[in-house]
ModelCIF file with pLDDT and N, C-alpha, C, O atoms, coordinates in Angstrom:
data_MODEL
#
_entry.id   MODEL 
#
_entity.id                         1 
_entity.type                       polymer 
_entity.pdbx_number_of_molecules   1 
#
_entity_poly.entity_id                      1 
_entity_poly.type                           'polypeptide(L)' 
_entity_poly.nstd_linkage                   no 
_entity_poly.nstd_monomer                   no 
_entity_poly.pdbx_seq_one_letter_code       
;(UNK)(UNK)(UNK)(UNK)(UNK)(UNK)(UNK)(UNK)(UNK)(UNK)(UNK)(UNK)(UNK)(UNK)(UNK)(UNK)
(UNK)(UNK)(UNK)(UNK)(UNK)(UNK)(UNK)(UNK)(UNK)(UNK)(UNK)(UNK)(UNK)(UNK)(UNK)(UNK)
(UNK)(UNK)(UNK)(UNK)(UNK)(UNK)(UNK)(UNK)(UNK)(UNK)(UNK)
;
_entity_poly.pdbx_seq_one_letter_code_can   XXXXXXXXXXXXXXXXXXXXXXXXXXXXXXXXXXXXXXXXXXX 
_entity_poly.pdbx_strand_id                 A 
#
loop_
_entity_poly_seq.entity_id 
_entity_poly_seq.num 
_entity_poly_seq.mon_id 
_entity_poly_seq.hetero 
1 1  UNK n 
1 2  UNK n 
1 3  UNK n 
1 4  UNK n 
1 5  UNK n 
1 6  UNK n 
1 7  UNK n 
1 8  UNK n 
1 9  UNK n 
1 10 UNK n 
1 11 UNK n 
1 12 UNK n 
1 13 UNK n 
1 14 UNK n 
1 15 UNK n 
1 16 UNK n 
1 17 UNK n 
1 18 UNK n 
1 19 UNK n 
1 20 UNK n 
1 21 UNK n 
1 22 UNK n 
1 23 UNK n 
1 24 UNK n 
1 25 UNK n 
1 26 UNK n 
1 27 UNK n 
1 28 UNK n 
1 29 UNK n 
1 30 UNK n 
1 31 UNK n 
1 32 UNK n 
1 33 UNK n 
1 34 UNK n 
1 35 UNK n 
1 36 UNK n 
1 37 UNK n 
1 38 UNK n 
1 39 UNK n 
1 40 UNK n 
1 41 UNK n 
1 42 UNK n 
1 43 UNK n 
#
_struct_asym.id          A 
_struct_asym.entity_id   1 
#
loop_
_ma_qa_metric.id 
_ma_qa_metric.mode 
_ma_qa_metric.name 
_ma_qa_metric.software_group_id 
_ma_qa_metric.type 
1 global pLDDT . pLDDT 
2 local  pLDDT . pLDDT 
#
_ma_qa_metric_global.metric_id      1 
_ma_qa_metric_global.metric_value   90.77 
_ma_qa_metric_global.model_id       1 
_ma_qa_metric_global.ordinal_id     1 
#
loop_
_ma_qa_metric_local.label_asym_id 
_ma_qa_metric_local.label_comp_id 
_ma_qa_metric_local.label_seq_id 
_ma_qa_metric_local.metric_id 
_ma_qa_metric_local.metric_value 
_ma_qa_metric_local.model_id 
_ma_qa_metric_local.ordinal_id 
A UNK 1  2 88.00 1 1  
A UNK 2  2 91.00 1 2  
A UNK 3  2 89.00 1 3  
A UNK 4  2 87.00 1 4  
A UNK 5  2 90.00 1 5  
A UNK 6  2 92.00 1 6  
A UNK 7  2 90.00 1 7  
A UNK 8  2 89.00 1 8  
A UNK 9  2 92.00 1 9  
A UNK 10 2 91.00 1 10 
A UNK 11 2 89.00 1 11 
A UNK 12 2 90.00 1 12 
A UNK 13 2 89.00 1 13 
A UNK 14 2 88.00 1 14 
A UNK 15 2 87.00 1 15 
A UNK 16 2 88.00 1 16 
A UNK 17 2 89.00 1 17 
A UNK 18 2 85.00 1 18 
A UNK 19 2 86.00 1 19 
A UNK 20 2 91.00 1 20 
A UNK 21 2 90.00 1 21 
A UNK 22 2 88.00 1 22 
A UNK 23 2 90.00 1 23 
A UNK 24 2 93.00 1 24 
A UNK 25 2 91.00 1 25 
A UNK 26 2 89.00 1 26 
A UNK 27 2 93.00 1 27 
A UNK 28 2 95.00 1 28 
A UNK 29 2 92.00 1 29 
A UNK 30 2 91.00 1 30 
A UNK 31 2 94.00 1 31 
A UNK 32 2 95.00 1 32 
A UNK 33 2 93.00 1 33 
A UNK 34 2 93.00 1 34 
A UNK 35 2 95.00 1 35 
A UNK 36 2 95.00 1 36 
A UNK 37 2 93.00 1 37 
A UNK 38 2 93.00 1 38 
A UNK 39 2 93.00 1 39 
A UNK 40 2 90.00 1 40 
A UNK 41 2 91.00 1 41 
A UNK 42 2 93.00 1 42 
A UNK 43 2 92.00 1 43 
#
loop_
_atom_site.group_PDB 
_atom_site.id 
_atom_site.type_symbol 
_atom_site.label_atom_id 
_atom_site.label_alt_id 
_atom_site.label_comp_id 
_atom_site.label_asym_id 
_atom_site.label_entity_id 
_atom_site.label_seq_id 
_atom_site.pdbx_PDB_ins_code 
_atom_site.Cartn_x 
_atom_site.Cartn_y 
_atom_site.Cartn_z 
_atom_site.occupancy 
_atom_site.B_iso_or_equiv 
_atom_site.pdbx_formal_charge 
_atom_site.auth_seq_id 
_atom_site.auth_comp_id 
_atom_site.auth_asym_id 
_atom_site.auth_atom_id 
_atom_site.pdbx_PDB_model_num 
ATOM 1   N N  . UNK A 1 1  ? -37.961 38.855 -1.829  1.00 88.00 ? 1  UNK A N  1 
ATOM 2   C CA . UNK A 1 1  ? -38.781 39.632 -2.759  1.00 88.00 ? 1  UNK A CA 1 
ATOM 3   C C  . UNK A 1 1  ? -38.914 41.084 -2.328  1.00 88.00 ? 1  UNK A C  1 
ATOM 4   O O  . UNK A 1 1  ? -38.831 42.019 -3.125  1.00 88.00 ? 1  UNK A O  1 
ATOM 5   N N  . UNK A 1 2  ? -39.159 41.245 -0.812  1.00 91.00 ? 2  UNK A N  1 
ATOM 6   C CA . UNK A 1 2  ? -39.041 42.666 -0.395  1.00 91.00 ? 2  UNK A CA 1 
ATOM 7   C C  . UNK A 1 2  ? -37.760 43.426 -0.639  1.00 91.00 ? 2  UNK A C  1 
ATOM 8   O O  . UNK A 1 2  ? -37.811 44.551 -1.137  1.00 91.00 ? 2  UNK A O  1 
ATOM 9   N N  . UNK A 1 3  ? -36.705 42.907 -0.337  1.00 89.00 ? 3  UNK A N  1 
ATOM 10  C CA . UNK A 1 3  ? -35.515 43.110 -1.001  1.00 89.00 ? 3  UNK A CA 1 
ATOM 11  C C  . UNK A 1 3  ? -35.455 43.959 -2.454  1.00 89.00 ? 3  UNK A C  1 
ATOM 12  O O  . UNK A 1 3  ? -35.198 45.101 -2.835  1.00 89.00 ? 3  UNK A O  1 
ATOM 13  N N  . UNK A 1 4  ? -35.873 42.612 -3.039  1.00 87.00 ? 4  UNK A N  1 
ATOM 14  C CA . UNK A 1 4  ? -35.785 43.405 -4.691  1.00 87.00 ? 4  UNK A CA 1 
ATOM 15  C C  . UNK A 1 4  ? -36.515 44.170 -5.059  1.00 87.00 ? 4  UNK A C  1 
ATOM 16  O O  . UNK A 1 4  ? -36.129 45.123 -5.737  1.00 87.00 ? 4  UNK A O  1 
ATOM 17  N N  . UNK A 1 5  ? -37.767 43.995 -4.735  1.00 90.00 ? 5  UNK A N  1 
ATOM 18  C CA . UNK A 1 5  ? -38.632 45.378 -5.157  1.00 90.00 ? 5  UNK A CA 1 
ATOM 19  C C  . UNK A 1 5  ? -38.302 46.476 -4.580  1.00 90.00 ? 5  UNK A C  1 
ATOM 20  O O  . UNK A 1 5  ? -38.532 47.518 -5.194  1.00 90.00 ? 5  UNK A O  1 
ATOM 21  N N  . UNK A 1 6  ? -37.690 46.540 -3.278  1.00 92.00 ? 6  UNK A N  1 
ATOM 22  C CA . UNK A 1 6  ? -37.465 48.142 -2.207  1.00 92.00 ? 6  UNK A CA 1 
ATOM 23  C C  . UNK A 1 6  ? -36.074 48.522 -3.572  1.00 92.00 ? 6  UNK A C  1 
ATOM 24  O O  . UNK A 1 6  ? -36.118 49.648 -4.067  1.00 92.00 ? 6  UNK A O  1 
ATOM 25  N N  . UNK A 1 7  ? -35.042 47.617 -4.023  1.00 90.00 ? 7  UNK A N  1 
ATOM 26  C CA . UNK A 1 7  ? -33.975 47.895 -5.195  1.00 90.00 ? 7  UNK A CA 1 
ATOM 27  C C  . UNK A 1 7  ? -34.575 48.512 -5.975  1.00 90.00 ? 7  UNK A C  1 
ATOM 28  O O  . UNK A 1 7  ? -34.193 49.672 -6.124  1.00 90.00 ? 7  UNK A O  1 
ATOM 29  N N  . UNK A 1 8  ? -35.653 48.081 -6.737  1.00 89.00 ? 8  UNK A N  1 
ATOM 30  C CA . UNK A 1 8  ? -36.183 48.456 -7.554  1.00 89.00 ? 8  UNK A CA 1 
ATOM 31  C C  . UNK A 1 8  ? -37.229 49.799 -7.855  1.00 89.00 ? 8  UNK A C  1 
ATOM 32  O O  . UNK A 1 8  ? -37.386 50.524 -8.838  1.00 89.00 ? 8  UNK A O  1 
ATOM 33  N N  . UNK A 1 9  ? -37.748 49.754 -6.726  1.00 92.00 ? 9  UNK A N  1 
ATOM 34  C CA . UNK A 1 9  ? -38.044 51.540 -6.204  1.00 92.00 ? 9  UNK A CA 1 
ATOM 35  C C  . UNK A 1 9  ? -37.385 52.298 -6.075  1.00 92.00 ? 9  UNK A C  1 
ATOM 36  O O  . UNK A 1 9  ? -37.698 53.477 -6.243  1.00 92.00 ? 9  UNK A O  1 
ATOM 37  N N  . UNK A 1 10 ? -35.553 51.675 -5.528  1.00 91.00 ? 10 UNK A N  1 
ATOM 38  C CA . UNK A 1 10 ? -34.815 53.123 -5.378  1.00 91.00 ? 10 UNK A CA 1 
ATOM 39  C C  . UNK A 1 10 ? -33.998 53.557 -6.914  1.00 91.00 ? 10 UNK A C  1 
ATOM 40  O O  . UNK A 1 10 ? -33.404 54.613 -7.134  1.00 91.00 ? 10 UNK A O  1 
ATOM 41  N N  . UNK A 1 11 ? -34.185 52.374 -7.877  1.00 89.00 ? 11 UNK A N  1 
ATOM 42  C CA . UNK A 1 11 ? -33.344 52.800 -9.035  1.00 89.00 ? 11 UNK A CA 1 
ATOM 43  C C  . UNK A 1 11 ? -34.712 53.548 -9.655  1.00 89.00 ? 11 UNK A C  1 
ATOM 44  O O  . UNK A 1 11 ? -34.369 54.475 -10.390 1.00 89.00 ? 11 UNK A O  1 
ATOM 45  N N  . UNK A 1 12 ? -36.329 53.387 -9.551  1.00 90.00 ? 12 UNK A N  1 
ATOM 46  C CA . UNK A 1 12 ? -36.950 54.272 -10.128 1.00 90.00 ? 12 UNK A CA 1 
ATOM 47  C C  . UNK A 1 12 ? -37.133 55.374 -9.817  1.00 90.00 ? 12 UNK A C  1 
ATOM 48  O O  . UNK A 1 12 ? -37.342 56.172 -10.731 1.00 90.00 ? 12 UNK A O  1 
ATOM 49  N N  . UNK A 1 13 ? -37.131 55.814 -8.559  1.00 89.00 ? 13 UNK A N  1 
ATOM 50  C CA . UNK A 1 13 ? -36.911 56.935 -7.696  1.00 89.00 ? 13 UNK A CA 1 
ATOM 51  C C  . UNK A 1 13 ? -35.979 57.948 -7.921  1.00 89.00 ? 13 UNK A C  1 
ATOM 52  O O  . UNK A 1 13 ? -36.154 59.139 -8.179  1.00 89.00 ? 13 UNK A O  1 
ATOM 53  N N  . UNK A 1 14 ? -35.040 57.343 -7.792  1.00 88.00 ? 14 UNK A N  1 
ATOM 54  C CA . UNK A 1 14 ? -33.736 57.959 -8.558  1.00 88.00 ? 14 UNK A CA 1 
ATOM 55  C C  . UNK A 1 14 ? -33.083 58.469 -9.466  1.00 88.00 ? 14 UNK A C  1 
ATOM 56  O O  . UNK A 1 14 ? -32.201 59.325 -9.396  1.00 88.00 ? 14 UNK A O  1 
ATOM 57  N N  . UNK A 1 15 ? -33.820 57.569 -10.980 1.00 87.00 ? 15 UNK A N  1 
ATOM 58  C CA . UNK A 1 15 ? -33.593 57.427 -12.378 1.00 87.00 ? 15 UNK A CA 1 
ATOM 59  C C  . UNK A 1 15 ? -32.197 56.791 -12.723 1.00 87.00 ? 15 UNK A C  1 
ATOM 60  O O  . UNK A 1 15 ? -31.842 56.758 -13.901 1.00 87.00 ? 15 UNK A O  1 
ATOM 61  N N  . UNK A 1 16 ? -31.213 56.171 -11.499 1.00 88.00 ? 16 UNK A N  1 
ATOM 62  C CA . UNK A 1 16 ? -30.296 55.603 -11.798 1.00 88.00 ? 16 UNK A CA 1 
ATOM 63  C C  . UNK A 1 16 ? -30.606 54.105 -12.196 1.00 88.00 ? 16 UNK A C  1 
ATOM 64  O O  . UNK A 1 16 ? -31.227 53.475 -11.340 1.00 88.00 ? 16 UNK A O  1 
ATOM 65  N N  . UNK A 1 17 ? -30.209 53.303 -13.586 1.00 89.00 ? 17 UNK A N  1 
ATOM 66  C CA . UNK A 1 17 ? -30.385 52.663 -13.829 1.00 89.00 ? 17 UNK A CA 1 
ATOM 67  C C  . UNK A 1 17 ? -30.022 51.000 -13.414 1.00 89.00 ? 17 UNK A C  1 
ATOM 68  O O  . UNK A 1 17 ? -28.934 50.959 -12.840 1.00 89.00 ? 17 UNK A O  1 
ATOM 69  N N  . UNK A 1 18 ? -30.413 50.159 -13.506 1.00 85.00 ? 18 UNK A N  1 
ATOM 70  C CA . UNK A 1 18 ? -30.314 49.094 -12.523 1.00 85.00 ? 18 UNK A CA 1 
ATOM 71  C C  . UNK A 1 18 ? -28.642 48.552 -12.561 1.00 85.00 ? 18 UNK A C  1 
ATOM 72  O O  . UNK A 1 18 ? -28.118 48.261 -11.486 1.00 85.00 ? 18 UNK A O  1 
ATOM 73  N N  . UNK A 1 19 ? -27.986 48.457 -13.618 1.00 86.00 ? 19 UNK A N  1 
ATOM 74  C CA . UNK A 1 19 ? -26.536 48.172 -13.568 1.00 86.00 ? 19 UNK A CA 1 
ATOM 75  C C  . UNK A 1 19 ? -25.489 49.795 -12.462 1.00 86.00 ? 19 UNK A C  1 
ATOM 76  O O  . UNK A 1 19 ? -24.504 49.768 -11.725 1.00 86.00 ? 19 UNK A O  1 
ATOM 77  N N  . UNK A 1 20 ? -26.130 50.588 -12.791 1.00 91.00 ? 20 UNK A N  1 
ATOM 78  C CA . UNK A 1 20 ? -25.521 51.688 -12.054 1.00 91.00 ? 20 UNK A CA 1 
ATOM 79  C C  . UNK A 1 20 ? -25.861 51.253 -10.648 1.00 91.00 ? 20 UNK A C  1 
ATOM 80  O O  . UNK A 1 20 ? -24.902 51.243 -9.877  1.00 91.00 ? 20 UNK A O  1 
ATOM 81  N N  . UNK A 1 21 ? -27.115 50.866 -10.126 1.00 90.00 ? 21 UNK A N  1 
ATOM 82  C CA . UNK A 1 21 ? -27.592 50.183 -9.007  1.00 90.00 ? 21 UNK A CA 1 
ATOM 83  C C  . UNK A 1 21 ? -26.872 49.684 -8.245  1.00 90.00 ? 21 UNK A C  1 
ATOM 84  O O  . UNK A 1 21 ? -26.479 50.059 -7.141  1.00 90.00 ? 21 UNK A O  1 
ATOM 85  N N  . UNK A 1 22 ? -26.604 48.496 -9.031  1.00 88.00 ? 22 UNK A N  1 
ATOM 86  C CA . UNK A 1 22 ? -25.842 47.450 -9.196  1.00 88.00 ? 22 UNK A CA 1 
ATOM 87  C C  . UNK A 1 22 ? -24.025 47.351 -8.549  1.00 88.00 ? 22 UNK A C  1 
ATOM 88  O O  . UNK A 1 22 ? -23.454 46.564 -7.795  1.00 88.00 ? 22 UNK A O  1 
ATOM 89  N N  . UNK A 1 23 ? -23.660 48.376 -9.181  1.00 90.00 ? 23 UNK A N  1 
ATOM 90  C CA . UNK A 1 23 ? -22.353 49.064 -9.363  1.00 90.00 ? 23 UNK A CA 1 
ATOM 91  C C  . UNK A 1 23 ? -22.262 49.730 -7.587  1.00 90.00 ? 23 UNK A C  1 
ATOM 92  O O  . UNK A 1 23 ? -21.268 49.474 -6.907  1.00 90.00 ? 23 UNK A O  1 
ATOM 93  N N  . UNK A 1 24 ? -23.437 50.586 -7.016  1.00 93.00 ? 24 UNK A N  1 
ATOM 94  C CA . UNK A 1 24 ? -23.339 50.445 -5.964  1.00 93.00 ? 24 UNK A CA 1 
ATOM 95  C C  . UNK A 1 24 ? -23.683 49.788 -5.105  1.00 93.00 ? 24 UNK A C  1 
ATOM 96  O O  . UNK A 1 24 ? -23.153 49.969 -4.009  1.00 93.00 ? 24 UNK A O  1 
ATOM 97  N N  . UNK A 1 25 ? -24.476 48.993 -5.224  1.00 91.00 ? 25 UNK A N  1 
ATOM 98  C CA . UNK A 1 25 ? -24.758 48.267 -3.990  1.00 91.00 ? 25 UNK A CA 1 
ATOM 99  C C  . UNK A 1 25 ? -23.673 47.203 -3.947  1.00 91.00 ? 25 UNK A C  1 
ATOM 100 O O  . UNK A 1 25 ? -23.643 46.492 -2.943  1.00 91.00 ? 25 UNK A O  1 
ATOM 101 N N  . UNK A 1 26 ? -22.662 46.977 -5.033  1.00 89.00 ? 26 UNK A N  1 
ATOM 102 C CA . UNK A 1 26 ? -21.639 46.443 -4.823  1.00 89.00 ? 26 UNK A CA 1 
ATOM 103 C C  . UNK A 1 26 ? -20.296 47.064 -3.928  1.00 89.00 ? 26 UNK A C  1 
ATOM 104 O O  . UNK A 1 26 ? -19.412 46.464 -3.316  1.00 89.00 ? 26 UNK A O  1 
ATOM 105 N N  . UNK A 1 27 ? -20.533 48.472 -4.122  1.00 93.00 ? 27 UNK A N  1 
ATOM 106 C CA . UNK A 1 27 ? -19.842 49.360 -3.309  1.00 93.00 ? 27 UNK A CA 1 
ATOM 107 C C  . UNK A 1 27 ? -20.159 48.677 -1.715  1.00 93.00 ? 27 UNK A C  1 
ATOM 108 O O  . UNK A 1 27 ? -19.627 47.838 -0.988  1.00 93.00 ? 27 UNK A O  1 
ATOM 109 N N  . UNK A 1 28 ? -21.316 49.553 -1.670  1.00 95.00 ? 28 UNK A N  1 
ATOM 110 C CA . UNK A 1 28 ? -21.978 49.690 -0.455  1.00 95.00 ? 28 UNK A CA 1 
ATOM 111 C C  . UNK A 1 28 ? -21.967 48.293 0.537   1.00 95.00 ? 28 UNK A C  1 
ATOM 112 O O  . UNK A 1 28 ? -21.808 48.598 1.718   1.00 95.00 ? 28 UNK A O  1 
ATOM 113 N N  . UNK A 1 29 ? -22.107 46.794 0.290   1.00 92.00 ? 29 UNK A N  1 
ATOM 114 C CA . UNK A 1 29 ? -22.006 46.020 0.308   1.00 92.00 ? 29 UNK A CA 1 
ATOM 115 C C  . UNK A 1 29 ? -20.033 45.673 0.759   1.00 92.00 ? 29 UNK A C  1 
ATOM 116 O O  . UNK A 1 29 ? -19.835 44.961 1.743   1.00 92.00 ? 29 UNK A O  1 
ATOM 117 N N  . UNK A 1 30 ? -19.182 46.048 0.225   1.00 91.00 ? 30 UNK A N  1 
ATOM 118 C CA . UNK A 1 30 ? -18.269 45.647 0.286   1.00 91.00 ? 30 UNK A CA 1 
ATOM 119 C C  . UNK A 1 30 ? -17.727 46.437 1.300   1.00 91.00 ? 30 UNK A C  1 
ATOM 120 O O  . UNK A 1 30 ? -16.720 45.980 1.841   1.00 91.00 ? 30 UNK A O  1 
ATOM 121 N N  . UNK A 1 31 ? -18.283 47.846 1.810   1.00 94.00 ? 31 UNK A N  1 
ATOM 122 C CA . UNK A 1 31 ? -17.953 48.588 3.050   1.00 94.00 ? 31 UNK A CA 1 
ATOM 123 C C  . UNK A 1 31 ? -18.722 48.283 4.172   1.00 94.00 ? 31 UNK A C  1 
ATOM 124 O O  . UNK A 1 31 ? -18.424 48.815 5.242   1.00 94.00 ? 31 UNK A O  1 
ATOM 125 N N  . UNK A 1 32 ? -19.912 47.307 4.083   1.00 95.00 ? 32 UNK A N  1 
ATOM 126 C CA . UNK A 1 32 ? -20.617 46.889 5.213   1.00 95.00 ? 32 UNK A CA 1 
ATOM 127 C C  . UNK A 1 32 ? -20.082 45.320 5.584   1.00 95.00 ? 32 UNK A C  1 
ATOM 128 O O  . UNK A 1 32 ? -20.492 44.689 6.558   1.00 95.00 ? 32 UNK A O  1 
ATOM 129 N N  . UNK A 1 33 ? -19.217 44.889 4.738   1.00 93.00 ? 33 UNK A N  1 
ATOM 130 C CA . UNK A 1 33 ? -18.858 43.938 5.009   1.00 93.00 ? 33 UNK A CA 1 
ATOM 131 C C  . UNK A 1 33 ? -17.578 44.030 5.945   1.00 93.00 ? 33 UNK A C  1 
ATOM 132 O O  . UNK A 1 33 ? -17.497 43.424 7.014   1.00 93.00 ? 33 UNK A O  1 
ATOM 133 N N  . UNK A 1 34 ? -16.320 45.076 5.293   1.00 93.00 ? 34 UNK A N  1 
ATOM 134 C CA . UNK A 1 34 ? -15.386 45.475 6.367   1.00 93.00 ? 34 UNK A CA 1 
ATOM 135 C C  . UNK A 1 34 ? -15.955 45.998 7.774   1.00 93.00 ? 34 UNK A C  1 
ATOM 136 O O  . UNK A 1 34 ? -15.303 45.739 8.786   1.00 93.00 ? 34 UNK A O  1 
ATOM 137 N N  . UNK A 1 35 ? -17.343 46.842 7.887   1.00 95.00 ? 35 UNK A N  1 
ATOM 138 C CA . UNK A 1 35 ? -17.742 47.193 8.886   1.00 95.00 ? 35 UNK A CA 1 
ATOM 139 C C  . UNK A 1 35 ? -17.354 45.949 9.366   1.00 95.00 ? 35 UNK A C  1 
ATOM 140 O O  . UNK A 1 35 ? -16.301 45.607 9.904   1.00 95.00 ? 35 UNK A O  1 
ATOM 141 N N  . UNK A 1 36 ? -18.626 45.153 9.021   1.00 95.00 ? 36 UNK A N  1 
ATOM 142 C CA . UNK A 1 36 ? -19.323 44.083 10.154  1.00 95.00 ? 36 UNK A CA 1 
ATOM 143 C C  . UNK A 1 36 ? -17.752 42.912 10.345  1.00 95.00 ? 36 UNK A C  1 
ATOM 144 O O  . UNK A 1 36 ? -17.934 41.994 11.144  1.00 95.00 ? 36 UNK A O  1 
ATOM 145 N N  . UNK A 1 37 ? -16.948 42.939 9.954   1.00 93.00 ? 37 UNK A N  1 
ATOM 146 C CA . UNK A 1 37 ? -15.814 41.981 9.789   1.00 93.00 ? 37 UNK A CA 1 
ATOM 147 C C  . UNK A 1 37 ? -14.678 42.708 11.128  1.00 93.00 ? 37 UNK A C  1 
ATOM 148 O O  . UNK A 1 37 ? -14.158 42.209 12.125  1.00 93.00 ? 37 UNK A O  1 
ATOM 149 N N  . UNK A 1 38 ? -14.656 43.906 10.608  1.00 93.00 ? 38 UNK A N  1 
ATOM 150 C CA . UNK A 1 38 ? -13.833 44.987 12.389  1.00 93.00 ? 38 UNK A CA 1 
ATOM 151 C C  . UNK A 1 38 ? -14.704 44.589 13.667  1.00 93.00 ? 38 UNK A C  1 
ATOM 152 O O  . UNK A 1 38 ? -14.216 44.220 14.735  1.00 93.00 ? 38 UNK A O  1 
ATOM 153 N N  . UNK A 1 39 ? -15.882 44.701 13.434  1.00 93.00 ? 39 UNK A N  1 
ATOM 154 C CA . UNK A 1 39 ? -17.188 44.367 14.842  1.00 93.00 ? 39 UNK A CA 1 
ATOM 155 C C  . UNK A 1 39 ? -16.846 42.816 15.089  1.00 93.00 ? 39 UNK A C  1 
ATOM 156 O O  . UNK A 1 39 ? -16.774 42.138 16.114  1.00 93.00 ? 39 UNK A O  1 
ATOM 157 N N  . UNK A 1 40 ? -16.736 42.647 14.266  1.00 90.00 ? 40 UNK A N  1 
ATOM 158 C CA . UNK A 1 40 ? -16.814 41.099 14.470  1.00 90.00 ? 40 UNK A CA 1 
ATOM 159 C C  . UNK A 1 40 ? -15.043 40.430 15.454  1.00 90.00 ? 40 UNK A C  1 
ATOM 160 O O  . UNK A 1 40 ? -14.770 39.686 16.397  1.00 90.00 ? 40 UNK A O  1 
ATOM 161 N N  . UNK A 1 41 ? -14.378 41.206 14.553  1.00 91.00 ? 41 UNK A N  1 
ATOM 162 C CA . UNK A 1 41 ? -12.713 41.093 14.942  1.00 91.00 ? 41 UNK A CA 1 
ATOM 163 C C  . UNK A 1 41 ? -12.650 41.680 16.499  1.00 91.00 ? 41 UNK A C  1 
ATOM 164 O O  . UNK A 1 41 ? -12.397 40.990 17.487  1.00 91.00 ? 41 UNK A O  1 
ATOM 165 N N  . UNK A 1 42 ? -12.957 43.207 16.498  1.00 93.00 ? 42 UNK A N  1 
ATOM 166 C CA . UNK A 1 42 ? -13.622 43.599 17.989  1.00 93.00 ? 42 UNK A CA 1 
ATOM 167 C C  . UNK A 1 42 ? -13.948 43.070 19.016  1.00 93.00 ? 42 UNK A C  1 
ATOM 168 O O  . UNK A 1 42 ? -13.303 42.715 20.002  1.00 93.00 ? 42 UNK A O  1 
ATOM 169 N N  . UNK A 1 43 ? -15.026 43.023 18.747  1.00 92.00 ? 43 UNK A N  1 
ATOM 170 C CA . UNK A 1 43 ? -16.250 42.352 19.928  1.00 92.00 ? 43 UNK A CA 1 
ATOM 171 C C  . UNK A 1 43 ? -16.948 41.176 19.842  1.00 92.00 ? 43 UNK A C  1 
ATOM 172 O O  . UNK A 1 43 ? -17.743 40.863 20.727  1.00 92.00 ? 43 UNK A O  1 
#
């Protein structure tokens, strides 16, 4: 729930709308995943 509401403050904050949101945190998400997947391959 903290999750979604902190989402939901930053698309009001912002004025970017929740599918635009959406659109990045799918970004953002898919480059923290290669992060953590190299760290992981790494160390």
């Amino acid at each position: 729930g903290a999750i979604v509401n902190t989402i939901q403050q930053l698309s009001n904050n912002t004025g970017a709308d929740p599918s635009t949101l959406q659109s990045v945190l799918s970004l953002v998400g898919g480059q923290v995943r290669s992060s953590l997947q190299q760290q992981r391959a790494v160390n």
